[in-house]
PDB file of N, CA and C in Angstrom:
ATOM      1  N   UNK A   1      49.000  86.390  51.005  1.00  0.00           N
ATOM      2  CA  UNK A   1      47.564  86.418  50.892  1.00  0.00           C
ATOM      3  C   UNK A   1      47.210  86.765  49.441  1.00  0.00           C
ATOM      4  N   UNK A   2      46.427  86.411  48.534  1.00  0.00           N
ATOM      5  CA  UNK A   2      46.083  86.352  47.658  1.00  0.00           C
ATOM      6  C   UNK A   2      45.003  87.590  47.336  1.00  0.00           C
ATOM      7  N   UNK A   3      45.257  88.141  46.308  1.00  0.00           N
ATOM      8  CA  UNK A   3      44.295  88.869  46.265  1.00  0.00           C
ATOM      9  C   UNK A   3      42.750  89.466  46.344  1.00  0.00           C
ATOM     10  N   UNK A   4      42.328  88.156  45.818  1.00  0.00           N
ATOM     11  CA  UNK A   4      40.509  87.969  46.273  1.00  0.00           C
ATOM     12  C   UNK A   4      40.481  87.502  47.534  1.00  0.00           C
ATOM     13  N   UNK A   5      41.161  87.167  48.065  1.00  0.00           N
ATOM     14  CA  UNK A   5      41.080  86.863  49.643  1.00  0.00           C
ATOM     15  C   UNK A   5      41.543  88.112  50.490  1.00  0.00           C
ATOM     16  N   UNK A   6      42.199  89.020  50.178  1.00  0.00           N
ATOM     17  CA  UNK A   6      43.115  90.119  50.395  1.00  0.00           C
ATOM     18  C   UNK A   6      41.347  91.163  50.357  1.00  0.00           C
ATOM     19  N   UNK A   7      40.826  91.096  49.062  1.00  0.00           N
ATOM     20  CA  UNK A   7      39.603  91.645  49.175  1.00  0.00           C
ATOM     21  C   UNK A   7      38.091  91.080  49.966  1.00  0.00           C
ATOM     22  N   UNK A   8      37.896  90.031  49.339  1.00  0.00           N
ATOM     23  CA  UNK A   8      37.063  89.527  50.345  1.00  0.00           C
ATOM     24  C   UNK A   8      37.127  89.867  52.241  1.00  0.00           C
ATOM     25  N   UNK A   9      38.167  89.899  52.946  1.00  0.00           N
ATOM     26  CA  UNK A   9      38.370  90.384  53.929  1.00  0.00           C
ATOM     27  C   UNK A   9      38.350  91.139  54.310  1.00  0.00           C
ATOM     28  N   UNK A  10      38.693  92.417  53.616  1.00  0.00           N
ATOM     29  CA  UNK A  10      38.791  93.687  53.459  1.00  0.00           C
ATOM     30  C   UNK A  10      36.920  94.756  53.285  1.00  0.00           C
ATOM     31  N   UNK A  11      36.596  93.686  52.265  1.00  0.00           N
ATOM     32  CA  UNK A  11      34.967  93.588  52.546  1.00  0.00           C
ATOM     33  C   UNK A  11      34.447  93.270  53.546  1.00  0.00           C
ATOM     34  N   UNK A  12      34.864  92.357  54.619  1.00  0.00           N
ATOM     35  CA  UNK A  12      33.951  91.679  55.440  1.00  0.00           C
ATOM     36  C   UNK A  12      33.761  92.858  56.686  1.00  0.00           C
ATOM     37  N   UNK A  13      35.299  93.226  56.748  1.00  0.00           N
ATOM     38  CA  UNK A  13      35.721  94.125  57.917  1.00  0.00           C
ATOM     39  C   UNK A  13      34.776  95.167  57.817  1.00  0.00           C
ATOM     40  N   UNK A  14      34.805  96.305  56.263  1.00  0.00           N
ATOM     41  CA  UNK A  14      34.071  97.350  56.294  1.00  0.00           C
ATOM     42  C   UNK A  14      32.693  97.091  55.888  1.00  0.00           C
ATOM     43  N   UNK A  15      31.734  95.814  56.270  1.00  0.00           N
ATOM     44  CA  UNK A  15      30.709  95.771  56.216  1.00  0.00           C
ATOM     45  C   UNK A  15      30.353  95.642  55.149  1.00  0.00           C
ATOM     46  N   UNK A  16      31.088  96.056  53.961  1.00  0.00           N
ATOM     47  CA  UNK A  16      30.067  95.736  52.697  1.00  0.00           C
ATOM     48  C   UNK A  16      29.295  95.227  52.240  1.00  0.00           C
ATOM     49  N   UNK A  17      27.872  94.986  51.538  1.00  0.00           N
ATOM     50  CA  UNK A  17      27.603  93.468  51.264  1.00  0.00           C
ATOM     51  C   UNK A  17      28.089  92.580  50.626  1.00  0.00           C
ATOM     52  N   UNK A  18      27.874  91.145  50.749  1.00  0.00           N
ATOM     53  CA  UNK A  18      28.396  89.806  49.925  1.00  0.00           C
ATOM     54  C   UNK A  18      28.418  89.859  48.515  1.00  0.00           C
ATOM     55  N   UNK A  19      29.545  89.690  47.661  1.00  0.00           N
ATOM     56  CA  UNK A  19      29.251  89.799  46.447  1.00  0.00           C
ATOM     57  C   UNK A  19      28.294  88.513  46.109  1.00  0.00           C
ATOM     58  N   UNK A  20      27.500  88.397  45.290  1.00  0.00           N
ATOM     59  CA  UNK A  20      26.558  87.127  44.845  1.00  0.00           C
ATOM     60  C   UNK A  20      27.809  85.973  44.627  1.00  0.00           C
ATOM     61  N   UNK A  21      27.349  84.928  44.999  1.00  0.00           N
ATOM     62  CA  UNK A  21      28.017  83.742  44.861  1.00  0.00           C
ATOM     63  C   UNK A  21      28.400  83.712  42.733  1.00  0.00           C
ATOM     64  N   UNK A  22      29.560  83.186  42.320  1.00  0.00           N
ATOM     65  CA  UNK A  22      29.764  82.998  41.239  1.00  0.00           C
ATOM     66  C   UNK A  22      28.563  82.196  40.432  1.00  0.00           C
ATOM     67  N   UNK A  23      27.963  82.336  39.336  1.00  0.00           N
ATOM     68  CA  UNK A  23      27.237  81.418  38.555  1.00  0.00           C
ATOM     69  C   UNK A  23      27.979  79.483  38.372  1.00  0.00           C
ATOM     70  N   UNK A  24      27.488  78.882  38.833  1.00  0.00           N
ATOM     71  CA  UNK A  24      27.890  77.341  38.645  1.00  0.00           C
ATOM     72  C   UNK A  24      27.936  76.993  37.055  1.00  0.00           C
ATOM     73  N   UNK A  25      28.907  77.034  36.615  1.00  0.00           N
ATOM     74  CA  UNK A  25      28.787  76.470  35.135  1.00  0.00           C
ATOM     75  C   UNK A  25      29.446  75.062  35.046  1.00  0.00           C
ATOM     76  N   UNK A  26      28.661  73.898  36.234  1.00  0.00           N
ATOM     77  CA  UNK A  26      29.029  72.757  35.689  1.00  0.00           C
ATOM     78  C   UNK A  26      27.717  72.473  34.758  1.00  0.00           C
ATOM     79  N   UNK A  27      28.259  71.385  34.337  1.00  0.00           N
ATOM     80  CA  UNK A  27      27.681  70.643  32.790  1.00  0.00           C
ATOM     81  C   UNK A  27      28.049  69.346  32.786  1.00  0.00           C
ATOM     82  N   UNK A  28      26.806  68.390  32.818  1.00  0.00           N
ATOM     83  CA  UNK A  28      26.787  67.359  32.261  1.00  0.00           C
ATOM     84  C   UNK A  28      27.269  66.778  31.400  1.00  0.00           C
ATOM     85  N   UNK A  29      28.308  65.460  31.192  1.00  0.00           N
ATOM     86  CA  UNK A  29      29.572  65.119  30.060  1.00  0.00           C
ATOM     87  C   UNK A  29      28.478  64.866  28.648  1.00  0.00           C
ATOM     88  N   UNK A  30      26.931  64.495  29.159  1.00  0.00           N
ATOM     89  CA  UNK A  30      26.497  64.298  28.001  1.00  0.00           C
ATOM     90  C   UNK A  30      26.316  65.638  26.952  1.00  0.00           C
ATOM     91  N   UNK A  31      26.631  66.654  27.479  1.00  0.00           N
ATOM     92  CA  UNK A  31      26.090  68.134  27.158  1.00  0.00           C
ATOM     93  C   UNK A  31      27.485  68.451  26.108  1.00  0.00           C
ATOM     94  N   UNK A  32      28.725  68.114  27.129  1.00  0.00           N
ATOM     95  CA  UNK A  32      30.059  68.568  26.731  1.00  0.00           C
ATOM     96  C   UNK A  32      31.091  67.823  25.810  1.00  0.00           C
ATOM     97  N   UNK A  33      30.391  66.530  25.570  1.00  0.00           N
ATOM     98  CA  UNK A  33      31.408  65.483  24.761  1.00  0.00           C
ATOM     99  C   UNK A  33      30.679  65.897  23.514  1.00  0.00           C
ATOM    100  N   UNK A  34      29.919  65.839  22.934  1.00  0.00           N
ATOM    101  CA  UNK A  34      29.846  66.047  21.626  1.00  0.00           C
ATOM    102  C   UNK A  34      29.998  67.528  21.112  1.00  0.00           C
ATOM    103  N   UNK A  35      30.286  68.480  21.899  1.00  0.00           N
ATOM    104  CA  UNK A  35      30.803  69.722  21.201  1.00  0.00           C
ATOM    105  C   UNK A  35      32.392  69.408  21.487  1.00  0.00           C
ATOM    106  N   UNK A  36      32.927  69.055  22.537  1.00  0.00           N
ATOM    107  CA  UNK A  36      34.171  68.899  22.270  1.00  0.00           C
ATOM    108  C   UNK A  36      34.525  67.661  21.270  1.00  0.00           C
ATOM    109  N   UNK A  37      34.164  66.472  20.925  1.00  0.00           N
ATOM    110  CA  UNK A  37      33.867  66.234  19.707  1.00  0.00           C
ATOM    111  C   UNK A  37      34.240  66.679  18.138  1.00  0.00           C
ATOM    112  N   UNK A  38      33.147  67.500  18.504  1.00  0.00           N
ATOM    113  CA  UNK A  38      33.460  68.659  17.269  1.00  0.00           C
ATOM    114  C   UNK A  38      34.310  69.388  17.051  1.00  0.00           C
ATOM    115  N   UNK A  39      34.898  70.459  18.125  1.00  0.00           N
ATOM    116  CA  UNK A  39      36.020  70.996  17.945  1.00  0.00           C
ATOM    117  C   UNK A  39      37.395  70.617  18.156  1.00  0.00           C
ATOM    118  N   UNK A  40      37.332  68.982  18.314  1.00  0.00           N
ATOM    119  CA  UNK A  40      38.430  68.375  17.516  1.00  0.00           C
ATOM    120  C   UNK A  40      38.766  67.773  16.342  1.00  0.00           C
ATOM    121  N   UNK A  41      37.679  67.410  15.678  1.00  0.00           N
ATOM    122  CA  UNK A  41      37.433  66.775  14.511  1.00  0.00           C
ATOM    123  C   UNK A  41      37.350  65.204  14.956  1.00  0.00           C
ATOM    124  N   UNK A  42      36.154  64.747  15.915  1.00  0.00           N
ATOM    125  CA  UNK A  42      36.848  63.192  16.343  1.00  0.00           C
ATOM    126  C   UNK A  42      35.536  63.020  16.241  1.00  0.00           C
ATOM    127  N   UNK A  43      34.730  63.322  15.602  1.00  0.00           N
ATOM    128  CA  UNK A  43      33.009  63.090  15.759  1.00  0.00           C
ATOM    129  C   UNK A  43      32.815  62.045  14.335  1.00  0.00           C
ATOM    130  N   UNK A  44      33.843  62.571  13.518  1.00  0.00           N
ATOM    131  CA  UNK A  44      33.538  61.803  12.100  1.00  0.00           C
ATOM    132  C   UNK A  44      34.456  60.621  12.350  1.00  0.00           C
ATOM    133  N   UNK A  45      35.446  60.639  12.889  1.00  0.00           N
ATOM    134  CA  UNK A  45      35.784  59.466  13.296  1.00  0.00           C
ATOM    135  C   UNK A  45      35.529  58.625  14.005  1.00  0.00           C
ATOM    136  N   UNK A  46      34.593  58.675  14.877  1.00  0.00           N
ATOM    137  CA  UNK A  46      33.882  57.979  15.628  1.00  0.00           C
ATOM    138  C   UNK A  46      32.845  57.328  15.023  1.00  0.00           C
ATOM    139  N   UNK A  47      32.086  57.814  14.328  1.00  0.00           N
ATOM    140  CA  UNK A  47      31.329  57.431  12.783  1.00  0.00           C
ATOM    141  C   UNK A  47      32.040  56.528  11.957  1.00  0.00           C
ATOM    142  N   UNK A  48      33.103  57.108  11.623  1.00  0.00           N
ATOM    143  CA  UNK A  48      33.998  55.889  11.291  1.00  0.00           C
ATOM    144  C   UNK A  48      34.391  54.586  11.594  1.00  0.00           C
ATOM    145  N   UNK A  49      34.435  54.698  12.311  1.00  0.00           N
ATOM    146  CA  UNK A  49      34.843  53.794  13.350  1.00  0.00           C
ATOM    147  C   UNK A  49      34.148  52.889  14.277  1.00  0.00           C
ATOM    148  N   UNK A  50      32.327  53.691  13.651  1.00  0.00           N
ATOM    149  CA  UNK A  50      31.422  52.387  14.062  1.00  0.00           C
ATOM    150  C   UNK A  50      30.647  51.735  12.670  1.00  0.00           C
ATOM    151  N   UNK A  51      31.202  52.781  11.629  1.00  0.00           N
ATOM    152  CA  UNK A  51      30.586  51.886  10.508  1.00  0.00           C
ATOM    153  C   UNK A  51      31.428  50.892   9.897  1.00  0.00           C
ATOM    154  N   UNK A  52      33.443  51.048  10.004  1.00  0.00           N
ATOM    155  CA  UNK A  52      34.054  49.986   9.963  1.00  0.00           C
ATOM    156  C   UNK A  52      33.692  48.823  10.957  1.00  0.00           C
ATOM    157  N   UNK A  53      33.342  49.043  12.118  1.00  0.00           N
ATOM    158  CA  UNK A  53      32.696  47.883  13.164  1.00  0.00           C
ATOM    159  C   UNK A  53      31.512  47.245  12.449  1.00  0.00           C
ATOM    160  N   UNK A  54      30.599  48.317  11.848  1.00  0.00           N
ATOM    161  CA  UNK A  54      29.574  47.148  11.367  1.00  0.00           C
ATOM    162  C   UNK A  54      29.569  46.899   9.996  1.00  0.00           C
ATOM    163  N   UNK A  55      30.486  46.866   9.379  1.00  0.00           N
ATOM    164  CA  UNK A  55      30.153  46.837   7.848  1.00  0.00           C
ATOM    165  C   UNK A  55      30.194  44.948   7.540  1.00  0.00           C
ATOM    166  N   UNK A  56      30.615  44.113   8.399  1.00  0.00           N
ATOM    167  CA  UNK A  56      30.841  42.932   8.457  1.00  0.00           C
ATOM    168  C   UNK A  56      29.213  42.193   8.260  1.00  0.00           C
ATOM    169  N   UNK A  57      28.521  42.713   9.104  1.00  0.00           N
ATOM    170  CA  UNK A  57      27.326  42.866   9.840  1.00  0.00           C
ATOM    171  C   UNK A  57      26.200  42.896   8.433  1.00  0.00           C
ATOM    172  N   UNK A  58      26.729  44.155   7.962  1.00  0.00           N
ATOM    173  CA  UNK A  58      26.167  44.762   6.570  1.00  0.00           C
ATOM    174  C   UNK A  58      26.264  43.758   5.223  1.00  0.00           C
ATOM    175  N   UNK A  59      27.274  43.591   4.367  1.00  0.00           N
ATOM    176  CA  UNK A  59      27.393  43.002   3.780  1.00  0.00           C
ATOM    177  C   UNK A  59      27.723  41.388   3.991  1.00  0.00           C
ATOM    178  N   UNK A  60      27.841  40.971   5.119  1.00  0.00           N
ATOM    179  CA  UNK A  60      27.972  39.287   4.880  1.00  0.00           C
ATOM    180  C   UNK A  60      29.541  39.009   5.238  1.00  0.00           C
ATOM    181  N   UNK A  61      29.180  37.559   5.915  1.00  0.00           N
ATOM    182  CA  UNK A  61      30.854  37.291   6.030  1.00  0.00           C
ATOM    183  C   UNK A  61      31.559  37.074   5.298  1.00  0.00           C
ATOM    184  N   UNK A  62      30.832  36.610   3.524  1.00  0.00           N
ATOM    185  CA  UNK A  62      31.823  36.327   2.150  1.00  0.00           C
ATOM    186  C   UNK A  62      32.735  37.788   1.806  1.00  0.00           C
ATOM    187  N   UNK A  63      31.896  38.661   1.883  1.00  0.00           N
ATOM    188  CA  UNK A  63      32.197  40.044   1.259  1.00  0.00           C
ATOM    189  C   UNK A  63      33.011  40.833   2.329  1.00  0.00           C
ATOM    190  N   UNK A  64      32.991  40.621   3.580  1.00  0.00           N
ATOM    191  CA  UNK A  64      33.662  41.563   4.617  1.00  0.00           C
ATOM    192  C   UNK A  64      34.713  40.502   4.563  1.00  0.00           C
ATOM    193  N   UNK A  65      34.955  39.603   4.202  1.00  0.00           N
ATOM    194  CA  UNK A  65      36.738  38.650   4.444  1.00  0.00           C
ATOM    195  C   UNK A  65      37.079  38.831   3.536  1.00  0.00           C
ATOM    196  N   UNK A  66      36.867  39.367   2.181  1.00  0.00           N
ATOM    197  CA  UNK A  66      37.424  40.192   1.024  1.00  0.00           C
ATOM    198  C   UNK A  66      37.967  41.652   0.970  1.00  0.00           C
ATOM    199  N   UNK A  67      36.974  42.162   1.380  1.00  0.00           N
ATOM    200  CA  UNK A  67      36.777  43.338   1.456  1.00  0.00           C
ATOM    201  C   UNK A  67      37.313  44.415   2.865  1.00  0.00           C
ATOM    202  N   UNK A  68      37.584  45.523   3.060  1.00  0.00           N
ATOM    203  CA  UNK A  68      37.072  46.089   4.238  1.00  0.00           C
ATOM    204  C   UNK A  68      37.012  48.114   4.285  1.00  0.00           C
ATOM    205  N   UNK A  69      36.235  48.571   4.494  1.00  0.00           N
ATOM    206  CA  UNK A  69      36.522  50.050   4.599  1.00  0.00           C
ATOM    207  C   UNK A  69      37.536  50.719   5.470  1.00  0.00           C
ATOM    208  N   UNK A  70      38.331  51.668   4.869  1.00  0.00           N
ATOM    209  CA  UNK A  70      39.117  52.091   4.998  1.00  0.00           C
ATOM    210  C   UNK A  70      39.302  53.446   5.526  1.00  0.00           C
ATOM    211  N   UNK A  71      38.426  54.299   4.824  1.00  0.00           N
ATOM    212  CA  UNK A  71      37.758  55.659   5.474  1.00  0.00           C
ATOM    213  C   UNK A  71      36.390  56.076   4.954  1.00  0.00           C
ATOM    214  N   UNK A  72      36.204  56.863   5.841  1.00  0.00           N
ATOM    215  CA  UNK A  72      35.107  57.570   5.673  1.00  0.00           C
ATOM    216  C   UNK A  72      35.113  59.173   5.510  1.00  0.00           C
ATOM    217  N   UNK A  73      35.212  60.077   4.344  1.00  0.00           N
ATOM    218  CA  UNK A  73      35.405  61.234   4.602  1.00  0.00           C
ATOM    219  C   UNK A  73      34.181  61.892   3.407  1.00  0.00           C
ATOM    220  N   UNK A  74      33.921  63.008   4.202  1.00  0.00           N
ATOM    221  CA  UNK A  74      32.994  63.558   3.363  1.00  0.00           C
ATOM    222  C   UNK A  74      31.691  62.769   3.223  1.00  0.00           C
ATOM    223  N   UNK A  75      31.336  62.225   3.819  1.00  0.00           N
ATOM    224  CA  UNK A  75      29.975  61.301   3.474  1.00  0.00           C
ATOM    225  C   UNK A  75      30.398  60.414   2.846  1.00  0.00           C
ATOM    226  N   UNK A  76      31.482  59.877   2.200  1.00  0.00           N
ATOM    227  CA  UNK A  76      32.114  58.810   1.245  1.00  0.00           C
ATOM    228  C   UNK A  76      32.621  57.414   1.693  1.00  0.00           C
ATOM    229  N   UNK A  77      32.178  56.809   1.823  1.00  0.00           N
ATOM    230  CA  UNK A  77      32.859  55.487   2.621  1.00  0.00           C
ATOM    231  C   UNK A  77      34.088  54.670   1.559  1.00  0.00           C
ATOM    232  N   UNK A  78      35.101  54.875   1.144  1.00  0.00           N
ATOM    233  CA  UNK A  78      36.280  54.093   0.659  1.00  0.00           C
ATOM    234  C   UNK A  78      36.343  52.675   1.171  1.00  0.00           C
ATOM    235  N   UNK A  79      36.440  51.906   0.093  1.00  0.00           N
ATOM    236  CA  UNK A  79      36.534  50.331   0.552  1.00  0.00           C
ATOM    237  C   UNK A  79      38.043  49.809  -0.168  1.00  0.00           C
ATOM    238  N   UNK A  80      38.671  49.255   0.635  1.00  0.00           N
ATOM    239  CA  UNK A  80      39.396  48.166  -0.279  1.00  0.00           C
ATOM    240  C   UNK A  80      39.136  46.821  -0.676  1.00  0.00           C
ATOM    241  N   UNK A  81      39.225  46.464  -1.675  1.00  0.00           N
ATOM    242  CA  UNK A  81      38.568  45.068  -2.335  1.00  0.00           C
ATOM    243  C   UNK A  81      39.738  44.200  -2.657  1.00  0.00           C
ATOM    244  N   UNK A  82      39.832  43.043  -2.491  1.00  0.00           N
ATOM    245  CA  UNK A  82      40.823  42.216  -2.821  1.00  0.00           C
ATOM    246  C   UNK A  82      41.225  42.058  -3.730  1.00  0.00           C
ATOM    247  N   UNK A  83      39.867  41.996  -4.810  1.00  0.00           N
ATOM    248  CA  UNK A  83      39.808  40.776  -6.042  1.00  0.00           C
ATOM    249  C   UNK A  83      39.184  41.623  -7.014  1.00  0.00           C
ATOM    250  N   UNK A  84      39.598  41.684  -8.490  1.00  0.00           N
ATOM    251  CA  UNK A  84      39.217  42.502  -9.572  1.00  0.00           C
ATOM    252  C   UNK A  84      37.453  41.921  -9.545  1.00  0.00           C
ATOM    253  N   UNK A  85      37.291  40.561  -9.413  1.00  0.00           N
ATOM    254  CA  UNK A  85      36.020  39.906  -9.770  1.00  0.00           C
ATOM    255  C   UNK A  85      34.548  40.529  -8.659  1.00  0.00           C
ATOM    256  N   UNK A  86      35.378  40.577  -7.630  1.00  0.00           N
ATOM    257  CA  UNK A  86      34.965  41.015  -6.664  1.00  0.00           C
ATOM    258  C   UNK A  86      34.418  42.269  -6.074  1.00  0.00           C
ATOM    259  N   UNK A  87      35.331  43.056  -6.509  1.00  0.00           N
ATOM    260  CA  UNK A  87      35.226  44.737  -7.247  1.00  0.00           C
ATOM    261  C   UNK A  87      34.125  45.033  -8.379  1.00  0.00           C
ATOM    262  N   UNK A  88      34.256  44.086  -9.489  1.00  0.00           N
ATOM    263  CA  UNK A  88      33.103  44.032 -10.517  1.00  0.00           C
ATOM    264  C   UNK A  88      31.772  44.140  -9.568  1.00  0.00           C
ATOM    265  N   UNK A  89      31.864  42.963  -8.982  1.00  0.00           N
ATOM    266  CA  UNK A  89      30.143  42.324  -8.792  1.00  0.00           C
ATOM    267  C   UNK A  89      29.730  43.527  -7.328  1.00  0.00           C
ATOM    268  N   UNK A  90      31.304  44.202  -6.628  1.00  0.00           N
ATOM    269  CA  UNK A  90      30.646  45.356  -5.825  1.00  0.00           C
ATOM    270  C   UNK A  90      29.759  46.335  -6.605  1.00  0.00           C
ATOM    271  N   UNK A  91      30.398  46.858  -7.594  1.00  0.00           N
ATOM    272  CA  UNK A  91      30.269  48.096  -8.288  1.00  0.00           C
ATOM    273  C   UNK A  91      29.241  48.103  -9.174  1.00  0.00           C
ATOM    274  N   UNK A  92      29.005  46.907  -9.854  1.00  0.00           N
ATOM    275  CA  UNK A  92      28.101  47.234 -10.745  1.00  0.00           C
ATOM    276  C   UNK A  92      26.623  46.337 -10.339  1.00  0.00           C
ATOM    277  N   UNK A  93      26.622  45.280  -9.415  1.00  0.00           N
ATOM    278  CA  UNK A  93      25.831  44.281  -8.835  1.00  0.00           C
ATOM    279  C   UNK A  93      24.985  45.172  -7.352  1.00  0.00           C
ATOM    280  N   UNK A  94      25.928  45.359  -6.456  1.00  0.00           N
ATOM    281  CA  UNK A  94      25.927  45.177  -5.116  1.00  0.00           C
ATOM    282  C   UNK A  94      25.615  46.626  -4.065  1.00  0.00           C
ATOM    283  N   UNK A  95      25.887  47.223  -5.071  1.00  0.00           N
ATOM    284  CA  UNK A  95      26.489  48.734  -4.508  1.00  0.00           C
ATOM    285  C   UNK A  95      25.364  49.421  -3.912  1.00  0.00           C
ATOM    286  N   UNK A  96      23.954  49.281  -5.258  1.00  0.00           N
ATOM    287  CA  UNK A  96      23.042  50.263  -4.400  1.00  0.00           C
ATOM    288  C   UNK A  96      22.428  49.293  -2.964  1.00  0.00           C
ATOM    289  N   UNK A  97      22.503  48.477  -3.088  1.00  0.00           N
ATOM    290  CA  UNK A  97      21.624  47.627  -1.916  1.00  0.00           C
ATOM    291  C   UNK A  97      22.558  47.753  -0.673  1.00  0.00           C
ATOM    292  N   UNK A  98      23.875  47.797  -0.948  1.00  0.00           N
ATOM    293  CA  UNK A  98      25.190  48.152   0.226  1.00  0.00           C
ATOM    294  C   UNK A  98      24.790  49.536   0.556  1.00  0.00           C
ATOM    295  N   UNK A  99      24.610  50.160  -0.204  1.00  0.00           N
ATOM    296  CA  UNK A  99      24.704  51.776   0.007  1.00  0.00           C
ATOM    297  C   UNK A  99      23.059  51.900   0.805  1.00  0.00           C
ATOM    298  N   UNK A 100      22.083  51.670   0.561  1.00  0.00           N
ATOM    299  CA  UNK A 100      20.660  51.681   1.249  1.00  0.00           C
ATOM    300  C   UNK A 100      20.436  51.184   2.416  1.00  0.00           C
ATOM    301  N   UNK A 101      21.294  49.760   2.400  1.00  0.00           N
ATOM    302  CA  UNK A 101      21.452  49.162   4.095  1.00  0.00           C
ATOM    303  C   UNK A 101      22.398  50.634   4.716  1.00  0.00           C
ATOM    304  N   UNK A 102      23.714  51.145   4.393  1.00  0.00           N
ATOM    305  CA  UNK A 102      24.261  51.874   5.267  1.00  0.00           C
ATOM    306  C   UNK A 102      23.648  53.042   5.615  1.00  0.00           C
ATOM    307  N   UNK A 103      22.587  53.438   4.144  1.00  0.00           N
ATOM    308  CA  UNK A 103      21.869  54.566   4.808  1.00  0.00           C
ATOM    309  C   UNK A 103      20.959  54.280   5.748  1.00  0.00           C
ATOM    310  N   UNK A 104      20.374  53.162   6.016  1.00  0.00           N
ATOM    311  CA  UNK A 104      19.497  53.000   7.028  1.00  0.00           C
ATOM    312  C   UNK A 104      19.641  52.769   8.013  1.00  0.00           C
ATOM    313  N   UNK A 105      20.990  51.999   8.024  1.00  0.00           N
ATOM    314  CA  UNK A 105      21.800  51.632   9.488  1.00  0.00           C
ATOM    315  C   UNK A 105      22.132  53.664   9.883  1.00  0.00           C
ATOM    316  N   UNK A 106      22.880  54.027   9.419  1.00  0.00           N
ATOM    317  CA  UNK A 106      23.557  55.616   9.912  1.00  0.00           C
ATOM    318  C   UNK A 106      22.948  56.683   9.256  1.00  0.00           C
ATOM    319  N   UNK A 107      22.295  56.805   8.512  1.00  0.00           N
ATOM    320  CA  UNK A 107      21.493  57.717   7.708  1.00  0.00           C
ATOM    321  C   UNK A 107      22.480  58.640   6.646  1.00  0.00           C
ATOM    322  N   UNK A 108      21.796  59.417   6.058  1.00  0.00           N
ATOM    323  CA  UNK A 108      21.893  59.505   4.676  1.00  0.00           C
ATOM    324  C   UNK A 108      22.837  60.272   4.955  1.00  0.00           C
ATOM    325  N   UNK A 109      22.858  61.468   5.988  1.00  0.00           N
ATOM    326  CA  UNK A 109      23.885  62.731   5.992  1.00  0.00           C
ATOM    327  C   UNK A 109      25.574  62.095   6.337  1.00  0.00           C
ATOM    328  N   UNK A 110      25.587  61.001   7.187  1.00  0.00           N
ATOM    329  CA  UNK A 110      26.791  60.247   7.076  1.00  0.00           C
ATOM    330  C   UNK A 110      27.395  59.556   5.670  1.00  0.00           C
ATOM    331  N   UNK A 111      26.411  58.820   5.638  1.00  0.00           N
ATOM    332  CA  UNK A 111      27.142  58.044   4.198  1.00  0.00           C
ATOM    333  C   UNK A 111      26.298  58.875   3.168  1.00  0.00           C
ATOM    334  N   UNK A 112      26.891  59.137   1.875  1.00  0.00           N
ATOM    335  CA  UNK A 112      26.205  59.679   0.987  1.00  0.00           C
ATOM    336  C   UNK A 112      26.681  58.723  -0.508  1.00  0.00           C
ATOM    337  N   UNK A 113      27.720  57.938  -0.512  1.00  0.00           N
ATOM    338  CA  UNK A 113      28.482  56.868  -1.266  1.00  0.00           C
ATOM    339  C   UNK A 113      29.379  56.287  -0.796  1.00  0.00           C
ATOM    340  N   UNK A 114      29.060  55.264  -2.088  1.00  0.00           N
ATOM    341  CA  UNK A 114      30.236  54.418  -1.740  1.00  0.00           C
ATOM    342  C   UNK A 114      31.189  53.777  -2.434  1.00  0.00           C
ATOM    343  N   UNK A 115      32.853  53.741  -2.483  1.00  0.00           N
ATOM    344  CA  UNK A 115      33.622  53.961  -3.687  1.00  0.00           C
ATOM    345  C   UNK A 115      34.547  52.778  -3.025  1.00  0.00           C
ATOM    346  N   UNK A 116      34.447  51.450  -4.361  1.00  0.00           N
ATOM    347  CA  UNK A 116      35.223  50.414  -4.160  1.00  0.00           C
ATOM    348  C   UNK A 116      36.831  50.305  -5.088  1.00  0.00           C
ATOM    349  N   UNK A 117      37.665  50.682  -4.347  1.00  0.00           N
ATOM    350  CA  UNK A 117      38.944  49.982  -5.247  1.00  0.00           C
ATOM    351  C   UNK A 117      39.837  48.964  -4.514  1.00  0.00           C
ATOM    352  N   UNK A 118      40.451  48.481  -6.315  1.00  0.00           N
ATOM    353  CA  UNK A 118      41.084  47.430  -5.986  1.00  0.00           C
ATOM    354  C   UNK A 118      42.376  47.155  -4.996  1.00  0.00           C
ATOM    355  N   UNK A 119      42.998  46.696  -3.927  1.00  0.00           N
ATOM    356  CA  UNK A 119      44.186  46.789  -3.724  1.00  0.00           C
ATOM    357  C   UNK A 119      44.454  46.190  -2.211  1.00  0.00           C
TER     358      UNK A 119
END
């Protein structure tokens, strides 16, 4: 016999009153996935992992079959670029209008830049 059962019985016999039923601490997954989330570190990757999904979307099908992001850390989105020419016309052409679409698609506190190299 188990001990809270060992007591509970032991209560019932000498009349005691009922202890109050335990507090219910279920929770809704929508409540509990994004803190567990967090205290794995899988929240920024998930971010990740929907702005590599849309970056195709973002810049065009010329530039995403060249191109593709690689990570995202720190607010920083890392791209790899194929082509030195290509890299040019990101960096010095392309960048703020890339960078303003992503802030508007995910907002500013996600992406904060964006850093193209070659390789």
């Amino acid at each position: 016999m188990t001990p809270s059962l060992r007591a509970a019985v032991i209560q019932e016999w000498r009349g005691l009153p009922e202890r109050p039923p335990s507090r219910d601490r279920w929770q809704p997954t929508s409540q509990l996935l994004p803190a567990l989330m967090q205290k794995l570190g899988l929240k920024e990757r998930l971010r990740e992992s929907e702005v590599i999904d849309a970056w195709s979307s973002i810049v065009g099908e010329f530039i995403a079959a060249h191109s593709a992001p690689v990570a995202l850390r720190d607010g920083i989105l890392y791209v790899r670029v194929l082509q030195p020419a290509l890299h040019y016309e990101l960096e010095q052409i392309s960048k703020m209008e890339i960078l303003r679409k992503l802030k508007q698609r995910f907002g500013g506190k996600t992406i904060r830049d964006v850093r193209f190299r070659v390789g």
